[in-house]
Structure formats: C-alpha cells, structure tokens
C-alpha atoms as a PDB file:
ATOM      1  CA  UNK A   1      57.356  -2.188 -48.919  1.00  0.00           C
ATOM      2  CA  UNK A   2      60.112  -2.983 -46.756  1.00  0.00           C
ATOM      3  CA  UNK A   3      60.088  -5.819 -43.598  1.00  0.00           C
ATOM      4  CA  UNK A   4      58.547  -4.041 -40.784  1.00  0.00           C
ATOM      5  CA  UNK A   5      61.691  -3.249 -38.208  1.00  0.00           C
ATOM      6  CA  UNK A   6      60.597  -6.124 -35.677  1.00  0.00           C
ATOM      7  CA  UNK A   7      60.514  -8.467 -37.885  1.00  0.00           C
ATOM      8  CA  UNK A   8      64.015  -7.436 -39.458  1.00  0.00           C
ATOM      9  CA  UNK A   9      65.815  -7.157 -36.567  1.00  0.00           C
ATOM     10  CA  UNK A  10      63.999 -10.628 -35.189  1.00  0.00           C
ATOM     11  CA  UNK A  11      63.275  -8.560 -31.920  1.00  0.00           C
ATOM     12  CA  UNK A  12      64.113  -9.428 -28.989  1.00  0.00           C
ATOM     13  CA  UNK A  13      67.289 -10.676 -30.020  1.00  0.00           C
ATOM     14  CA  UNK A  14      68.587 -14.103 -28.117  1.00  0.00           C
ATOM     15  CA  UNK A  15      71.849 -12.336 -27.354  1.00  0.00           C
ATOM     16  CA  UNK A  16      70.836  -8.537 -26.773  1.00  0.00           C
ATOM     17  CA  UNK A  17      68.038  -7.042 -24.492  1.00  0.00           C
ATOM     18  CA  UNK A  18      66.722  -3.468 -24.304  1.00  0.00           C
ATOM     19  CA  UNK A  19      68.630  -3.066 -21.558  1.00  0.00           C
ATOM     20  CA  UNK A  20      71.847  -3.823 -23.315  1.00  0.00           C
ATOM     21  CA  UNK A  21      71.185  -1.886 -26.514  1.00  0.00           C
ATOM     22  CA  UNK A  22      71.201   1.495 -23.526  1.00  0.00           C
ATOM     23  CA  UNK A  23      74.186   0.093 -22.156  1.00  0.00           C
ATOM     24  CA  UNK A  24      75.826  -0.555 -25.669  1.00  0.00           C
ATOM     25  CA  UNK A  25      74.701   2.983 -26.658  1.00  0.00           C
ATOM     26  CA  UNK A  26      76.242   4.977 -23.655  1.00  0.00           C
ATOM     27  CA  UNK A  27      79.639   3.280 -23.712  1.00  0.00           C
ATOM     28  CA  UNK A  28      79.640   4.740 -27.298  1.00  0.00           C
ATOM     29  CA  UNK A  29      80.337   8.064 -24.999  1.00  0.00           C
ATOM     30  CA  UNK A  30      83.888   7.289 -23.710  1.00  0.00           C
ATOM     31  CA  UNK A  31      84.811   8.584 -26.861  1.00  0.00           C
ATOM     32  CA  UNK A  32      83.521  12.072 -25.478  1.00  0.00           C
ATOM     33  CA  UNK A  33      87.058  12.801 -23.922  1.00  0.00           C
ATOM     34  CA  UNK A  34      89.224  11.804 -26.241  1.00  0.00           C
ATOM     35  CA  UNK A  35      87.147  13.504 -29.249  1.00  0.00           C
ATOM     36  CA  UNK A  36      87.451  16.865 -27.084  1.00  0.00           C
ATOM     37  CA  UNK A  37      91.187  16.450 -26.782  1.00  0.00           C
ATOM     38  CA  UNK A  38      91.538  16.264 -30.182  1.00  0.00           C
ATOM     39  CA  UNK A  39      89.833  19.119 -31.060  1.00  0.00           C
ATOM     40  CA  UNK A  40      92.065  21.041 -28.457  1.00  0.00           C
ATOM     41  CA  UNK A  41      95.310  19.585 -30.239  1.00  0.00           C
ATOM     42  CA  UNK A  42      93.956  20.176 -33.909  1.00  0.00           C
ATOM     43  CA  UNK A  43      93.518  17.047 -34.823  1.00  0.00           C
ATOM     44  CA  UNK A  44      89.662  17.691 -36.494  1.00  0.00           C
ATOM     45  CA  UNK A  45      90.186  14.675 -38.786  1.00  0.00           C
ATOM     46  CA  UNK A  46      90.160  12.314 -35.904  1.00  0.00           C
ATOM     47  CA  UNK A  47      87.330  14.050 -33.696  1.00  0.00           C
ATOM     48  CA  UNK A  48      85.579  13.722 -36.578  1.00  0.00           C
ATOM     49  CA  UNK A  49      85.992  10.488 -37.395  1.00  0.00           C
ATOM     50  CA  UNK A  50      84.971   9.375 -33.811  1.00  0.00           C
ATOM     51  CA  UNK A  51      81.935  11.887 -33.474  1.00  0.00           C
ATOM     52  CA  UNK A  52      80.454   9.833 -36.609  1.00  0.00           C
ATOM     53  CA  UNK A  53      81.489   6.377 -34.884  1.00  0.00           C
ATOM     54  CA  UNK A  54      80.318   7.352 -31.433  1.00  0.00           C
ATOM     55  CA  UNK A  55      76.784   8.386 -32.857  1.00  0.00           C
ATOM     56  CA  UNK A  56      76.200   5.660 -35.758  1.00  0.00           C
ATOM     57  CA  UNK A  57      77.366   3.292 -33.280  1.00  0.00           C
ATOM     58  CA  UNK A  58      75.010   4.439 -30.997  1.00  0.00           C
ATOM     59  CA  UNK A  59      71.836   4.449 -32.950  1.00  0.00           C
ATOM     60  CA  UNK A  60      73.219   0.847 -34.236  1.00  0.00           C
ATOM     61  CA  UNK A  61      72.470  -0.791 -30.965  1.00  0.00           C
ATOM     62  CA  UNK A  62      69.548   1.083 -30.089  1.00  0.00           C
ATOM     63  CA  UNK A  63      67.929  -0.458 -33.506  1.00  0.00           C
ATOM     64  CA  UNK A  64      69.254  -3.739 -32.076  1.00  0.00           C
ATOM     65  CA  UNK A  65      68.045  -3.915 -28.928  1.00  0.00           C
ATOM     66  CA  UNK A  66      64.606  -2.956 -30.716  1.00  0.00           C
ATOM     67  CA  UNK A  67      63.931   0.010 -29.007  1.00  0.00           C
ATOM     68  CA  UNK A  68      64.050   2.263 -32.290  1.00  0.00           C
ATOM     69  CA  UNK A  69      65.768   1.994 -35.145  1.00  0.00           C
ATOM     70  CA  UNK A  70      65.971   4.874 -37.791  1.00  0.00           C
ATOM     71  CA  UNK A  71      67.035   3.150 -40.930  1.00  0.00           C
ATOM     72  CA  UNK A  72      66.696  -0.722 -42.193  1.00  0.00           C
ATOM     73  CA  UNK A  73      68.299  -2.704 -39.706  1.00  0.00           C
ATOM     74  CA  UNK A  74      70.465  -4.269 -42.079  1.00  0.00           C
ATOM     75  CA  UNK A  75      71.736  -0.648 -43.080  1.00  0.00           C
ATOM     76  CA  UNK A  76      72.015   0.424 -39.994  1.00  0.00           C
ATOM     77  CA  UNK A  77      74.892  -2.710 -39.179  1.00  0.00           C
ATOM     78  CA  UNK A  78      76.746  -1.606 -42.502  1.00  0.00           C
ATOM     79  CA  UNK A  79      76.674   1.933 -41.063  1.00  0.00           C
ATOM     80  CA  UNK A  80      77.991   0.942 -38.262  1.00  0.00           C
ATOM     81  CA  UNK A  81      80.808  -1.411 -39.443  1.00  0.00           C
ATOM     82  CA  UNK A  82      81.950   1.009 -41.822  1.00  0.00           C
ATOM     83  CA  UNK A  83      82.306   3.308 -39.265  1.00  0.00           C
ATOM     84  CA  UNK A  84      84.503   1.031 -37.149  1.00  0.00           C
ATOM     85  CA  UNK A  85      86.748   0.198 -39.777  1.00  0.00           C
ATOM     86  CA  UNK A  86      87.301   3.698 -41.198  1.00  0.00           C
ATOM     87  CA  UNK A  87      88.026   5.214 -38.017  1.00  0.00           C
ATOM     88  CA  UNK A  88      90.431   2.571 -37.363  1.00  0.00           C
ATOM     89  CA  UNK A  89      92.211   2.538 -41.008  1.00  0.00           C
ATOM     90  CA  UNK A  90      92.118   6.640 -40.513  1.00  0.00           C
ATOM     91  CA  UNK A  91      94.128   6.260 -37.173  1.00  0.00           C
ATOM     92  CA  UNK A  92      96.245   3.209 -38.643  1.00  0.00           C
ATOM     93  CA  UNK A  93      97.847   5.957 -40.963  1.00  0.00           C
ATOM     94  CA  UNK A  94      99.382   8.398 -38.106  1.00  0.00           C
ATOM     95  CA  UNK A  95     101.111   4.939 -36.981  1.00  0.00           C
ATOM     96  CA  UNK A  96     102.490   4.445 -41.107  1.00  0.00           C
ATOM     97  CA  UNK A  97     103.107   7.750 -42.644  1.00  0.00           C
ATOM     98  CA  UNK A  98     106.178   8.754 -40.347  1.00  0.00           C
ATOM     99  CA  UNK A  99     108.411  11.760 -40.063  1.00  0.00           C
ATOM    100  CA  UNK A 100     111.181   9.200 -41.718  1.00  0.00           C
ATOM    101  CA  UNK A 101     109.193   9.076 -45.112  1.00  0.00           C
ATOM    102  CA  UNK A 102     110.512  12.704 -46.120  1.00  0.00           C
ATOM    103  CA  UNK A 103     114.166  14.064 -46.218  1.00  0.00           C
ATOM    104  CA  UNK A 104     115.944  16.473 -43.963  1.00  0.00           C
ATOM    105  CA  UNK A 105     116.387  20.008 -44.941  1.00  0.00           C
ATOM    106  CA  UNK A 106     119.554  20.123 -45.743  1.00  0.00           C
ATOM    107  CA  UNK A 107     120.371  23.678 -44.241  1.00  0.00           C
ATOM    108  CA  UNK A 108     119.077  22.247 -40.493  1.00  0.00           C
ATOM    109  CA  UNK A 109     119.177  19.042 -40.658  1.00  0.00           C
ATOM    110  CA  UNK A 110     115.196  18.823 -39.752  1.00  0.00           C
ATOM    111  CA  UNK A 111     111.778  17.614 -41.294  1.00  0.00           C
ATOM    112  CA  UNK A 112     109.816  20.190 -40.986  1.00  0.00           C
ATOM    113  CA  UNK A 113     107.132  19.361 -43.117  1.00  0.00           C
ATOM    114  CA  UNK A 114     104.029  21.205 -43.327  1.00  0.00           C
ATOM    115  CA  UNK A 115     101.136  19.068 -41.600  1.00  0.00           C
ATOM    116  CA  UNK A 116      99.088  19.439 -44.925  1.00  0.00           C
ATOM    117  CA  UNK A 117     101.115  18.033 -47.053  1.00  0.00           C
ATOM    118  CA  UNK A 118     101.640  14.803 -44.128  1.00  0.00           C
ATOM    119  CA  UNK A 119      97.608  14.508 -44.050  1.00  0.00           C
ATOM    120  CA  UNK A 120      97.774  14.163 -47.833  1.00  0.00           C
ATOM    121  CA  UNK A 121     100.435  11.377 -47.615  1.00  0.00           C
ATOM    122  CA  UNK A 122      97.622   9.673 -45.174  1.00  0.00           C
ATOM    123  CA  UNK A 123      94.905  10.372 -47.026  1.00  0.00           C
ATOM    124  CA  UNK A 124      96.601   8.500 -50.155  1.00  0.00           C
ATOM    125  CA  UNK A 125      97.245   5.476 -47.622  1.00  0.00           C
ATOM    126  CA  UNK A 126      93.876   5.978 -46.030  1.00  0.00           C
ATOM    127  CA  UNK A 127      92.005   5.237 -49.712  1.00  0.00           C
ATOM    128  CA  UNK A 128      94.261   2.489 -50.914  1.00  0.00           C
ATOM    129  CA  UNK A 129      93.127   0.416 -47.746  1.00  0.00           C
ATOM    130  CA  UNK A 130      89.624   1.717 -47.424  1.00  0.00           C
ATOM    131  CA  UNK A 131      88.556   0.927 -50.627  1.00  0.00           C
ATOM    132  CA  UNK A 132      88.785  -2.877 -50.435  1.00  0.00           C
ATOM    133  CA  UNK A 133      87.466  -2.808 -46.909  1.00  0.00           C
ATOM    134  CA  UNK A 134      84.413  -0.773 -48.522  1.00  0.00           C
ATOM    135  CA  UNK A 135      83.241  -3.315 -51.150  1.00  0.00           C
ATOM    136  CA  UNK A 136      84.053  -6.143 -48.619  1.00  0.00           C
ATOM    137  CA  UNK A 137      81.490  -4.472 -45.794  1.00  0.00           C
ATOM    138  CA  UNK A 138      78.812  -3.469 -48.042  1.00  0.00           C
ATOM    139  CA  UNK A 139      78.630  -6.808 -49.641  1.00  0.00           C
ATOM    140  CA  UNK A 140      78.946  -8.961 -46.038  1.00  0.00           C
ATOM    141  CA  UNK A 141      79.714  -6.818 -42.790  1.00  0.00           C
ATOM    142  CA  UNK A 142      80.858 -10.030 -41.013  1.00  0.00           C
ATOM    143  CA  UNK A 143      82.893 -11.615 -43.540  1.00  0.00           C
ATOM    144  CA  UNK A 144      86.146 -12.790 -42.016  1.00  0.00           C
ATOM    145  CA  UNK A 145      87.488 -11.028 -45.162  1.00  0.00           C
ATOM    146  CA  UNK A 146      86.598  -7.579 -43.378  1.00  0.00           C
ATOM    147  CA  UNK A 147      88.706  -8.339 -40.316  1.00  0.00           C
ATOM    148  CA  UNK A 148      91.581  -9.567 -42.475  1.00  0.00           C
ATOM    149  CA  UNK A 149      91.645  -6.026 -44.299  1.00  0.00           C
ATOM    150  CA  UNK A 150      90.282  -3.550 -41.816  1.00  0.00           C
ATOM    151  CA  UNK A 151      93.028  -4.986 -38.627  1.00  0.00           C
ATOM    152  CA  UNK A 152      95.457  -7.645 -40.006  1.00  0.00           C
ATOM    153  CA  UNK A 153      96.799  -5.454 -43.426  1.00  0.00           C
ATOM    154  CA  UNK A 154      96.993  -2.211 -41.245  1.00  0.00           C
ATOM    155  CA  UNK A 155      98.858  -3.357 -38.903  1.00  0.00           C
ATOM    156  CA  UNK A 156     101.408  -5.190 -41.636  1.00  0.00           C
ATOM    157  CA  UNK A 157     101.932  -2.113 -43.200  1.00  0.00           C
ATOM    158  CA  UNK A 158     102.508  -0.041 -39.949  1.00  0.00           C
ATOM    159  CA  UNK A 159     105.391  -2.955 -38.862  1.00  0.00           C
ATOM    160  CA  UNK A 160     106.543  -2.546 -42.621  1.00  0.00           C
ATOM    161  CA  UNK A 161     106.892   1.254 -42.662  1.00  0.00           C
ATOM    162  CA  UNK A 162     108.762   0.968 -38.835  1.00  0.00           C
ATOM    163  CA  UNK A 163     110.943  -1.369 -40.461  1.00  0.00           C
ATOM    164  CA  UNK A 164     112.017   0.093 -43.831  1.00  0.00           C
ATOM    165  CA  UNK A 165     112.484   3.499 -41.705  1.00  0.00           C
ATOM    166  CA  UNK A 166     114.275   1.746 -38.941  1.00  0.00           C
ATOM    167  CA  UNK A 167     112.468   3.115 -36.512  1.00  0.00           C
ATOM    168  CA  UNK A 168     110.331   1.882 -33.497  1.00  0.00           C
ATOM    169  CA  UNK A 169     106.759   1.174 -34.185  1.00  0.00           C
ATOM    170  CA  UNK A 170     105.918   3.521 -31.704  1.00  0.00           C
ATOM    171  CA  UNK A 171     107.328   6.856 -30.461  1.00  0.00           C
ATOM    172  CA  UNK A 172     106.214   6.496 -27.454  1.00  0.00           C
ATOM    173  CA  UNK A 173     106.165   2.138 -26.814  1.00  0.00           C
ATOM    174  CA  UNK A 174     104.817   2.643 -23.420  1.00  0.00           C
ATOM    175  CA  UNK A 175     101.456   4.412 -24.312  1.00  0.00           C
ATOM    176  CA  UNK A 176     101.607   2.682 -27.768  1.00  0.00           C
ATOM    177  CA  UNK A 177     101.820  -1.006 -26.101  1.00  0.00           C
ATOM    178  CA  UNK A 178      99.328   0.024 -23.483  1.00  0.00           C
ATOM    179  CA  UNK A 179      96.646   1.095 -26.121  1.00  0.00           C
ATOM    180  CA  UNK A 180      97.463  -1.967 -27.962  1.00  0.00           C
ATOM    181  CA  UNK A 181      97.190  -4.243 -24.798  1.00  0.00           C
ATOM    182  CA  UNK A 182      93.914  -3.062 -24.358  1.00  0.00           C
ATOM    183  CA  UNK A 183      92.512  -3.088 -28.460  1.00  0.00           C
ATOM    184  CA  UNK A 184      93.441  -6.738 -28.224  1.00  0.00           C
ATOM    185  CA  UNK A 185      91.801  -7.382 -24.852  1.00  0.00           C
ATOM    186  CA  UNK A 186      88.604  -5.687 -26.317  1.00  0.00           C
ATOM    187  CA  UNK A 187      89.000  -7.322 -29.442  1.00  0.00           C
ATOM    188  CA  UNK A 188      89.069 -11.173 -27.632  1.00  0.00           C
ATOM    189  CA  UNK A 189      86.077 -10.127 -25.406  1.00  0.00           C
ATOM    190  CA  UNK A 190      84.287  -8.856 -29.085  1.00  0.00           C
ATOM    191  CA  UNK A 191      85.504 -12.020 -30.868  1.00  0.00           C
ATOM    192  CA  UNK A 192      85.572 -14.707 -28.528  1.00  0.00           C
ATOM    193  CA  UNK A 193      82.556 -14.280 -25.886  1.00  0.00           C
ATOM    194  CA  UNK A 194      79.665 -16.552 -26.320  1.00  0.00           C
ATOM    195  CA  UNK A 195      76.637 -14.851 -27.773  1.00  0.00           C
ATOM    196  CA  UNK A 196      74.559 -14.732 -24.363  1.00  0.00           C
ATOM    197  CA  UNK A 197      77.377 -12.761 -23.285  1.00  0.00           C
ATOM    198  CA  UNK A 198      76.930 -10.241 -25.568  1.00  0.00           C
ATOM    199  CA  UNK A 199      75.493  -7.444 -23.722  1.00  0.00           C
ATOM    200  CA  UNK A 200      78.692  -6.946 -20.797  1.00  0.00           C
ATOM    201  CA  UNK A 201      81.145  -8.573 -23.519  1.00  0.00           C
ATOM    202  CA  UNK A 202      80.481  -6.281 -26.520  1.00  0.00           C
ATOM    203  CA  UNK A 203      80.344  -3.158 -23.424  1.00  0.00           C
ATOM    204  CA  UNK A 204      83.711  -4.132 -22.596  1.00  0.00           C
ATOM    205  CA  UNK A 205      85.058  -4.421 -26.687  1.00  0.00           C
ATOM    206  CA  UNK A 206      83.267  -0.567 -26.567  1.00  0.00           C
ATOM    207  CA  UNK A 207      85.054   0.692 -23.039  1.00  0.00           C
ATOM    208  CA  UNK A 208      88.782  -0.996 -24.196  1.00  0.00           C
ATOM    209  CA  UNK A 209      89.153   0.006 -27.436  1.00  0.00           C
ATOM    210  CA  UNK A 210      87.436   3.580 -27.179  1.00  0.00           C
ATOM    211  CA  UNK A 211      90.152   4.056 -24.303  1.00  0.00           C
ATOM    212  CA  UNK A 212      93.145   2.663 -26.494  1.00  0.00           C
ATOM    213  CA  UNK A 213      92.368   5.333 -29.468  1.00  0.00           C
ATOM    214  CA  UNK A 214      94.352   8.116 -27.741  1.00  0.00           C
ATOM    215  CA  UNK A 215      97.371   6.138 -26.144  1.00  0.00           C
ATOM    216  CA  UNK A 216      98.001   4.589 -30.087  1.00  0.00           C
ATOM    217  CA  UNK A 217      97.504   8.392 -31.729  1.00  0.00           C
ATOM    218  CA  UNK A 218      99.388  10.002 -29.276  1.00  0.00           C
ATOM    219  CA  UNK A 219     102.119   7.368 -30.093  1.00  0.00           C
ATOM    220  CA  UNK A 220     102.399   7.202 -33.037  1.00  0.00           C
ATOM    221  CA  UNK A 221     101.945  11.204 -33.811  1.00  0.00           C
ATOM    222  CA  UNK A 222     105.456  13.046 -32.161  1.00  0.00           C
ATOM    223  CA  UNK A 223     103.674  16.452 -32.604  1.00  0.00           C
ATOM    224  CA  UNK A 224     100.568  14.828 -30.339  1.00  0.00           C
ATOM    225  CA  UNK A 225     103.448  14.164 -27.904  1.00  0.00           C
ATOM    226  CA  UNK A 226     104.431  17.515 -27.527  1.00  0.00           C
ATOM    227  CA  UNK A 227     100.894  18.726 -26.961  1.00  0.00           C
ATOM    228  CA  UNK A 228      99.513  16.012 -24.527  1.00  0.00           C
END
C-alpha cells in the first residue's frame, strides 16, 4: 500500500496553505491567452505544450496545498517539472533552429523552407536536450543538475547558433529582451524567495514567465512576426 496522501505531502506544508495551492493553480491560467493565440497562428506544437503545463501544473499545487491530489505526491512534482522543462526546451528550439541553418534557393535568393521539414530540425534539437533533462528529473526533480540542463545549456546553444549564423539572438530584441527581462525576474522570485514566501513568490515565478512565453516565440519565430 502506498503512504496515505497527507502523510506524503506532510500536509499543511510550512511554506504553502490551501489558499495558496488556489492561487498557484489559477495563475496556471495566464497561459489561456497565449495558448489561444497560438492556435490562431498554427503553432499546435506550442499550445500544446502549454495546455499540458497549464493543467499538470495546476493539479501539482492543488496536491500541494493538500486539498486533493490525484496521483502520489511525489509523481505528481515529477509531472510537473517535466512539464516545465519540456515546454521550455520545446520553445528554446524556435530561438536555435534559424532561417540561417538552410541555404538560399538559388533561383530567388530566399529560404523558403517548408515549416515541416523546420519542425523536424527542432524536433532533432528538442530530443538531444530533453533526454538528459529526462533521466536527471525522474531521478531528483530538484537537482541543481536539472536547472543546469533544462535553462543554462539552452540558452548556450541559442547564443551559439546566433553566433555561428551571425545573426542577432533575437529577430525582434525588443520583445525578445522584454520576455527575457521578465523569465529572469520570475526566475529570482522562484529561486531566491525565502520559503514562507512561497505562496505570492512562486505566483509571481507563474504570472512572469507565463507572460514572457509569447514575447520570446514571437521573437525568435520571423513567420510569428508576420502574424502577430
């Protein structure tokens, strides 16, 4: 038999009331908007990635706040981790696979390539940093070693393929520096806060980062430009 949920979860948590968990849960929403407008531009692989996010995330911190959890509590954390980190290694690669990668048709002097073949390129990238990020979350979700692969060798590799195409990191730098302004800021309030802080703190990691999704896709994607 497994540990009853209460006693998993070691409810109520020090840093997390039932109140929180609500609060933690319906911030998960701001992704509404953005997940819409990416269904209007075509972009399903990112509304989906966001719809799974927004609702694992979601029925993470109601299990945490003890109000119900569906799943082991210790699951339900991986779940939501992985989550996290493949959403934001998914994104990563409309930032690293550029237009710059393939050659100009030589008749017009454009790259048209077909999107297909472009989500291919990313989904190659996508695996070859996913993978590691995988085994590291499923054997500790809060390793340092996570963080190190899911944020710090994604963004290398998107200054690396800006670089070897001599190209700006982002197409856009205002709406690219904005979203990454306010990842960062969400990020320090995730990272740094005390514990007791963690109900408003983690809110404000949720309201920051959820916003900064479609300033860094629309950024880093030229044909997201055009629809915007």
């Amino acid at each position: 038999m497994g540990v009853p949920y209460r006693v998993e979860t070691n409810h109520p948590w020090p840093d997390n009331t039932l109140w929180g968990g609500f609060l933690l849960a319906i911030t998960n929403f701001i992704l509404a908007p953005s997940i819409i407008l990416f269904i209007r531009w075509g972009r399903f692989d990112i509304a989906g990635v966001l719809t799974l996010l927004c609702v694992v995330s979601s029925a993470y911190h109601m299990c945490r706040a003890g109000f119900v959890c569906f799943t082991q509590f210790h699951i339900a954390l991986t779940y939501d981790h992985l989550c996290v980190y493949m959403a934001l290694l998914w994104i990563t690669t409309y930032c690293i696979v550029r237009n710059e990668w393939f050659p100009r048709d030589p008749a017009t002097g454009r790259r048209d390539v077909p999107l297909a073949y472009v989500t291919r390129m990313r989904a190659g990238v996508f695996f070859l940093m996913a993978i590691p990020v995988l085994g590291l979350v499923l054997n500790n979700p809060e390793s340092v070693w996570v963080n190190i692969f899911g944020f710090g060798i994604p963004a290398t590799l998107v200054i690396i393929s800006a670089v070897v195409t001599g190209t700006h990191i982002f197409h856009k730098p205002i709406y690219g520096w904005i979203g990454v302004a306010m990842f960062v800021t969400g990020a320090a309030f995730y990272s740094v806060a005390p514990y007791r802080w963690y109900d408003w703190a983690h809110s404000l990691w949720h309201v920051l980062s959820m916003l900064a999704v479609p300033f860094i896709a629309v950024s880093c994607d030229e044909e997201l430009w055009k629809m915007r």
